[in-house]
C-alpha atoms as a PDB file:
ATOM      1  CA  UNK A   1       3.017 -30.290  13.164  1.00  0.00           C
ATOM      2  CA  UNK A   2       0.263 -30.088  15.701  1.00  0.00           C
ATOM      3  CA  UNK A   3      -3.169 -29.090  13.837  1.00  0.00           C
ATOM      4  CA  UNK A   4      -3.680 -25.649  16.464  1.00  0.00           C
ATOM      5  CA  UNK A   5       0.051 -24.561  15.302  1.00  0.00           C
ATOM      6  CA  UNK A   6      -0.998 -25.066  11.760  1.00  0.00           C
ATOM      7  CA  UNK A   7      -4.198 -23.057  12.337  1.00  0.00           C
ATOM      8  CA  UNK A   8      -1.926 -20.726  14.131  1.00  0.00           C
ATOM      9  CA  UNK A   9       0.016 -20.305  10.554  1.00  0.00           C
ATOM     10  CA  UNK A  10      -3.134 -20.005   8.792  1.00  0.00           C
ATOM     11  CA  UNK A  11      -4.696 -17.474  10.540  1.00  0.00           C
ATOM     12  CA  UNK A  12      -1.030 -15.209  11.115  1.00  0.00           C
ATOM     13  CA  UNK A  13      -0.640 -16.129   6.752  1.00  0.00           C
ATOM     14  CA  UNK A  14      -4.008 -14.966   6.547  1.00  0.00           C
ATOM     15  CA  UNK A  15      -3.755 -11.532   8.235  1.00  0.00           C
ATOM     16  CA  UNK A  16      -0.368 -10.489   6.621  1.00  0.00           C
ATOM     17  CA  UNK A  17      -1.920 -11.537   3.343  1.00  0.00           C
ATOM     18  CA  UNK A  18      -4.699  -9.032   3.859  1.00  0.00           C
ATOM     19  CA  UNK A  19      -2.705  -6.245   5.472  1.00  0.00           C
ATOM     20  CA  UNK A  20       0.073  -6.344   2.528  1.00  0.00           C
ATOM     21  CA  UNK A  21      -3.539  -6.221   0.369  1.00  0.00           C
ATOM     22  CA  UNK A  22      -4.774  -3.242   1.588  1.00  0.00           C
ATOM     23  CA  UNK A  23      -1.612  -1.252   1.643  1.00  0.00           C
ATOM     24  CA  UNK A  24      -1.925  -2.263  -1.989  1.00  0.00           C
ATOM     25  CA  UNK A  25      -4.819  -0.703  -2.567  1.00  0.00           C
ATOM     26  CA  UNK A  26      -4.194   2.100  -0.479  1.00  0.00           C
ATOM     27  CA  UNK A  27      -1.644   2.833  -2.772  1.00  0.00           C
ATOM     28  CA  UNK A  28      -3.951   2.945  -5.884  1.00  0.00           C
ATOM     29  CA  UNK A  29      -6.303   4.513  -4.232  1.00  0.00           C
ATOM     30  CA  UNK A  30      -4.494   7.211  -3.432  1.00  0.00           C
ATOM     31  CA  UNK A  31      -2.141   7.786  -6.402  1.00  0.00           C
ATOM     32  CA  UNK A  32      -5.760   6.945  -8.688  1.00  0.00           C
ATOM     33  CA  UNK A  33      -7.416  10.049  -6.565  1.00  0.00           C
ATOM     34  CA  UNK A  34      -4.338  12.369  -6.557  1.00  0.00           C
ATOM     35  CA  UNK A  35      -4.716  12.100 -10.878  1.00  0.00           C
ATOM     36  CA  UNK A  36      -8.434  12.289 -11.373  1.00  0.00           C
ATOM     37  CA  UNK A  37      -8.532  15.887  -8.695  1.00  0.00           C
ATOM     38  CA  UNK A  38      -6.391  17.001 -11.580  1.00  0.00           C
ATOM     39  CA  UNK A  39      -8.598  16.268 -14.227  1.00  0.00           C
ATOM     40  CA  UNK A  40     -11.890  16.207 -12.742  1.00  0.00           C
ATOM     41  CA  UNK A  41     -11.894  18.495  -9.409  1.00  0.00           C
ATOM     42  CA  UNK A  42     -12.561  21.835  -8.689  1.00  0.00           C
ATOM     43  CA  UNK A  43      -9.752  24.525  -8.000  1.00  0.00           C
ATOM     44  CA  UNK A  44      -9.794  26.646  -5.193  1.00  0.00           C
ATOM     45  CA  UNK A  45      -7.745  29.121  -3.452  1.00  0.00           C
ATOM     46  CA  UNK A  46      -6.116  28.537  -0.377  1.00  0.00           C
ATOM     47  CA  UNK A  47      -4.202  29.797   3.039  1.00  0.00           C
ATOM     48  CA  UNK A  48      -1.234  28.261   3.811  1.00  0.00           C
ATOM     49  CA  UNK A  49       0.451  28.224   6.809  1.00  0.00           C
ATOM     50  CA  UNK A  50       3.920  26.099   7.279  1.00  0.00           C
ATOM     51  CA  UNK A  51       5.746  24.911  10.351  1.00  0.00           C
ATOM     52  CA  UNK A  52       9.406  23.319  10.776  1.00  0.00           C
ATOM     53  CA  UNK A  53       8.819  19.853  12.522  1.00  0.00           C
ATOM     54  CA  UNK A  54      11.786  18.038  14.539  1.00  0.00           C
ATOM     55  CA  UNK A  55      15.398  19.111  14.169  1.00  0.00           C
ATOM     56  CA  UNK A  56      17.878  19.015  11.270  1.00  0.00           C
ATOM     57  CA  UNK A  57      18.265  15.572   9.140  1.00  0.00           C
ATOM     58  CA  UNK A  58      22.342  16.111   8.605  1.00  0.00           C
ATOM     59  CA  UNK A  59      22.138  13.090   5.680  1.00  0.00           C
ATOM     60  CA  UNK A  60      20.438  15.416   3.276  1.00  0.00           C
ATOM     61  CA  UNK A  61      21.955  18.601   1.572  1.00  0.00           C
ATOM     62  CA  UNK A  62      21.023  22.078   3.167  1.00  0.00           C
ATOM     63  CA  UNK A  63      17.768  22.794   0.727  1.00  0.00           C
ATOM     64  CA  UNK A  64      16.120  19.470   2.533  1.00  0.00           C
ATOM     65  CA  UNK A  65      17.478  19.371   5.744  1.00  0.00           C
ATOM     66  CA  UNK A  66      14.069  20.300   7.291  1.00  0.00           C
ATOM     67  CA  UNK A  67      10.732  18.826   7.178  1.00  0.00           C
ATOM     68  CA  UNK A  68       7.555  20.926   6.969  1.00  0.00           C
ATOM     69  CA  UNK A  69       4.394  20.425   7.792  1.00  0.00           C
ATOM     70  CA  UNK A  70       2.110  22.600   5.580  1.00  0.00           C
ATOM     71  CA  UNK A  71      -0.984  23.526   6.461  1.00  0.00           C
ATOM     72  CA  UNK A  72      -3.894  24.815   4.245  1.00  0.00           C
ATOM     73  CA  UNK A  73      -7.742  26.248   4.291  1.00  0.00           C
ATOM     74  CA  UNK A  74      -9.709  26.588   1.771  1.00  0.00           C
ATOM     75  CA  UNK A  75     -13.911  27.907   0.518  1.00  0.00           C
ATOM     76  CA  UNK A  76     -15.386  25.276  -1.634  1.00  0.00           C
ATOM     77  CA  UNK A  77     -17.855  26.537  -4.331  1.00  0.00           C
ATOM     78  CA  UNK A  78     -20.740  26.640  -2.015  1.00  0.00           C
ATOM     79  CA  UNK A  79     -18.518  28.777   0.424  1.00  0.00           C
ATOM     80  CA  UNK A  80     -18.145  26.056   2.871  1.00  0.00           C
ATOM     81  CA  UNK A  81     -14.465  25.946   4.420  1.00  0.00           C
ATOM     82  CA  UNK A  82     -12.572  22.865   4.611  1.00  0.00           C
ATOM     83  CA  UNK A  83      -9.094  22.556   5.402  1.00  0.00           C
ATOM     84  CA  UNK A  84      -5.861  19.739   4.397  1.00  0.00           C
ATOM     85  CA  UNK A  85      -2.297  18.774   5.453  1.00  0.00           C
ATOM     86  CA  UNK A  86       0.684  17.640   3.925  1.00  0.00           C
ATOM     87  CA  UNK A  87       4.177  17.807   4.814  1.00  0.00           C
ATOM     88  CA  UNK A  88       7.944  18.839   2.734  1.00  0.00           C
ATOM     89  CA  UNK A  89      10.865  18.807   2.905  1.00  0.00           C
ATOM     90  CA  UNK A  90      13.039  22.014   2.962  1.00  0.00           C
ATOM     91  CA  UNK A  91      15.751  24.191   4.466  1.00  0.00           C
ATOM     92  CA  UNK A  92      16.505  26.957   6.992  1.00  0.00           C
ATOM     93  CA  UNK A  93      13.434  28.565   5.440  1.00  0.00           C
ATOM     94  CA  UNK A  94       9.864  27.676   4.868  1.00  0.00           C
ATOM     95  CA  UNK A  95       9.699  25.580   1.583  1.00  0.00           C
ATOM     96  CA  UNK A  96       7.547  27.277  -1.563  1.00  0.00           C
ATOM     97  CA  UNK A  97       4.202  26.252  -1.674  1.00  0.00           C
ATOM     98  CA  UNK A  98       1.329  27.087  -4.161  1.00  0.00           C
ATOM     99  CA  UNK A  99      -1.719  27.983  -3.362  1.00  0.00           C
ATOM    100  CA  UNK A 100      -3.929  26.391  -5.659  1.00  0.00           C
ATOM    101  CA  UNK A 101      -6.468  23.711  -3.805  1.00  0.00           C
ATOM    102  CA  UNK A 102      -7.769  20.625  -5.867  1.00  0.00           C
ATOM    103  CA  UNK A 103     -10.750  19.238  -4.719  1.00  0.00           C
ATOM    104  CA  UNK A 104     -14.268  17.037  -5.751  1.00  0.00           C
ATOM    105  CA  UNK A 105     -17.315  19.052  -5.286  1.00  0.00           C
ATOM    106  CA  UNK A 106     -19.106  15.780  -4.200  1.00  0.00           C
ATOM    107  CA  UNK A 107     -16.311  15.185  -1.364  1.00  0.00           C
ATOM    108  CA  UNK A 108     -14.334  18.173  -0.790  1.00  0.00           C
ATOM    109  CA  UNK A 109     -12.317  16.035   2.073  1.00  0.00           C
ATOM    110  CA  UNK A 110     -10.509  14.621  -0.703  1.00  0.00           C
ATOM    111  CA  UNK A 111      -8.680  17.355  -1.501  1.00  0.00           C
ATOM    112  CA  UNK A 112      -4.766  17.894  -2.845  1.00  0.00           C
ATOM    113  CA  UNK A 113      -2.726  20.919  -3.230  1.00  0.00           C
ATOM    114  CA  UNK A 114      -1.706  21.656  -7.405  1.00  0.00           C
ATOM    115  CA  UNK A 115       1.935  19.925  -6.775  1.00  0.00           C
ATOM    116  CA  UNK A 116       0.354  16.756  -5.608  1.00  0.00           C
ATOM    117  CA  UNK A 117      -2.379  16.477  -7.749  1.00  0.00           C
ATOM    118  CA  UNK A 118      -0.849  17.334 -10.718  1.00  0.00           C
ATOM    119  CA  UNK A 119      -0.215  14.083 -13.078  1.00  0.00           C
ATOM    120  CA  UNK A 120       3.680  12.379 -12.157  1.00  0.00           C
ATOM    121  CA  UNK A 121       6.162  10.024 -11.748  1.00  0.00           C
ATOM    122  CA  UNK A 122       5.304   8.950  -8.185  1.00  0.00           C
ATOM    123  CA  UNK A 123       1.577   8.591  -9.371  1.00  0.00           C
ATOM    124  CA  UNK A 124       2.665   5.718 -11.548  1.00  0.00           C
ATOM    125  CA  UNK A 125       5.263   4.067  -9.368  1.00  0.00           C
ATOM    126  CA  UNK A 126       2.521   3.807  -6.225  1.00  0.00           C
ATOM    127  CA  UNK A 127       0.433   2.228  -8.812  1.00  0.00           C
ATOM    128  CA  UNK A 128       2.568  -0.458 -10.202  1.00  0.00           C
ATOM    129  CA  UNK A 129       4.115  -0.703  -6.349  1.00  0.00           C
ATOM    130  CA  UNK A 130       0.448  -1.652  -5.683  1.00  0.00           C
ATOM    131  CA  UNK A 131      -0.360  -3.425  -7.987  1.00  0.00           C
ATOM    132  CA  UNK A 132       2.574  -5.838  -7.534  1.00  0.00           C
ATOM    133  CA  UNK A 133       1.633  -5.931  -3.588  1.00  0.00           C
ATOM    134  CA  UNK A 134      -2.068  -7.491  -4.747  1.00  0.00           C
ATOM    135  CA  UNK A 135      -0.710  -9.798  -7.277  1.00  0.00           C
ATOM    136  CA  UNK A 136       2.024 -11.186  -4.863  1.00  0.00           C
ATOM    137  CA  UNK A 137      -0.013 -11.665  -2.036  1.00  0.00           C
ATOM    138  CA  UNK A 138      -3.144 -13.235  -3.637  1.00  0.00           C
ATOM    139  CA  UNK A 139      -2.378 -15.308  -6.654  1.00  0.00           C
ATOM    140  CA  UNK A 140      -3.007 -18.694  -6.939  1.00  0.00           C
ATOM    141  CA  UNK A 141      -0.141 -21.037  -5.500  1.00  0.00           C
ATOM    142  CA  UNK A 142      -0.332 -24.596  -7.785  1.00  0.00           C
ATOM    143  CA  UNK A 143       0.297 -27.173  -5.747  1.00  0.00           C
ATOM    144  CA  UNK A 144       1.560 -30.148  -7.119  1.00  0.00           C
ATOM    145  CA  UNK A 145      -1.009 -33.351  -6.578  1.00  0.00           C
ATOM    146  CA  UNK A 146       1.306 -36.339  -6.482  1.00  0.00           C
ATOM    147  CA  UNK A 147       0.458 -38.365  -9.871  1.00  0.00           C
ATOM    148  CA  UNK A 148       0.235 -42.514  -8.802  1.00  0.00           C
ATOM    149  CA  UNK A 149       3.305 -44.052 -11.052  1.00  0.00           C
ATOM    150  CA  UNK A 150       1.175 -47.462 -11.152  1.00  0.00           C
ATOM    151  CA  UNK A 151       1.018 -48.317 -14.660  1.00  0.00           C
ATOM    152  CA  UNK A 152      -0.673 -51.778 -14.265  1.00  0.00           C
ATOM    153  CA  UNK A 153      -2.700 -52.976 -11.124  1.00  0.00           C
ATOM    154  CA  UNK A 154      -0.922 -56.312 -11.452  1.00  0.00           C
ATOM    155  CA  UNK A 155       2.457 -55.310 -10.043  1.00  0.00           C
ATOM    156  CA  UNK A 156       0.779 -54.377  -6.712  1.00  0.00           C
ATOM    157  CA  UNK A 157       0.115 -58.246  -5.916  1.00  0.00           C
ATOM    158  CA  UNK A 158       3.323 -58.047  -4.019  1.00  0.00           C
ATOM    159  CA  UNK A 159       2.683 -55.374  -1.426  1.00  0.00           C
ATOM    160  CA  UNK A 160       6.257 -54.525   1.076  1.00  0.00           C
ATOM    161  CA  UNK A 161       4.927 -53.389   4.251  1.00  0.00           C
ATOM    162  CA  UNK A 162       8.855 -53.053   5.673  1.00  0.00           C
ATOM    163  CA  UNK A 163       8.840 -49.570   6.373  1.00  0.00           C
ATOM    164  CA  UNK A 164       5.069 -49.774   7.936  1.00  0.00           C
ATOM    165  CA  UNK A 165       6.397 -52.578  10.315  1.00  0.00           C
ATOM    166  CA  UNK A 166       9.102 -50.605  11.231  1.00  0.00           C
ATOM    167  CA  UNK A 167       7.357 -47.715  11.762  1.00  0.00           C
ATOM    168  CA  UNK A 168       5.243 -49.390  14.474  1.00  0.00           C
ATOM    169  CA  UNK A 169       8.054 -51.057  16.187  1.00  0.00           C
ATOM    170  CA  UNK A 170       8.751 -48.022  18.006  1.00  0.00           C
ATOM    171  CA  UNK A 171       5.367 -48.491  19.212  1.00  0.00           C
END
């Protein structure tokens, strides 16, 4: 292999390895900030406005043929406004949504509404999914080092250079 292909396979190895890494942690970020709003941010009250995105999705049953994107707004305790986005999935008519904001008081960006922040299943699986992504991607490979058989110098006094002489027949 040419040594510019095999920097080639380096450098491609080398970026999937650190996009597949931060998708990782993208996913524990976000799961890991979704549970602490829950126990450690403020609440606030929000408006929420929904609208139907795209048409119908005929491969799920009539209560999720739709998806929503749901829009809210809300006052942080210092009265500033600040606003967040999600989306749902739902049928002919707008899906329920609460309106009870979670938010950090230090970075009121990061913000969730009560269903998302509230402590569940799909908290733990983007963890773990996460997790795995990290390990796979950056553990250590163990490559074998080929271990000399030579037990005893003296049985290399007879040296067969047949394959090197062939090899530089072709020459």
């Amino acid at each position: 292999m040419p040594v510019q292909t095999k920097s080639k396979c380096k450098l491609s190895k080398l970026f999937w390895r650190i996009v597949i890494s931060a998708v990782g942690a993208a996913l524990i970020l976000i799961a890991v900030s979704n549970f602490t709003l829950y126990f450690f941010g403020e609440t606030a009250s929000a408006s929420v406005t929904t609208r139907r995105v795209g048409g119908a999705d005929d491969q799920y049953e009539p209560s999720k043929r739709y998806e929503w994107s749901v829009d809210y707004t809300f006052k942080d305790k210092n009265g500033v406004s600040h606003s967040g986005h999600t989306t749902r999935r739902g049928g002919d008519l707008p899906p329920k949504t609460e309106s009870r904001v979670y938010y950090f008081p230090f970075a009121p960006f990061i913000n969730a509404l009560e269903s998302e922040a509230q402590p569940n299943i799909g908290q733990l699986l983007f963890i773990v999914i996460g997790i795995f992504l990290l390990l796979v991607m950056n553990r250590k490979r163990n490559k074998a080092r080929p271990v000399p058989i030579v037990q005893n110098a003296d049985d290399l006094k007879d040296y067969d250079d047949s394959v090197e002489e062939l090899f530089h027949q072709d020459e």
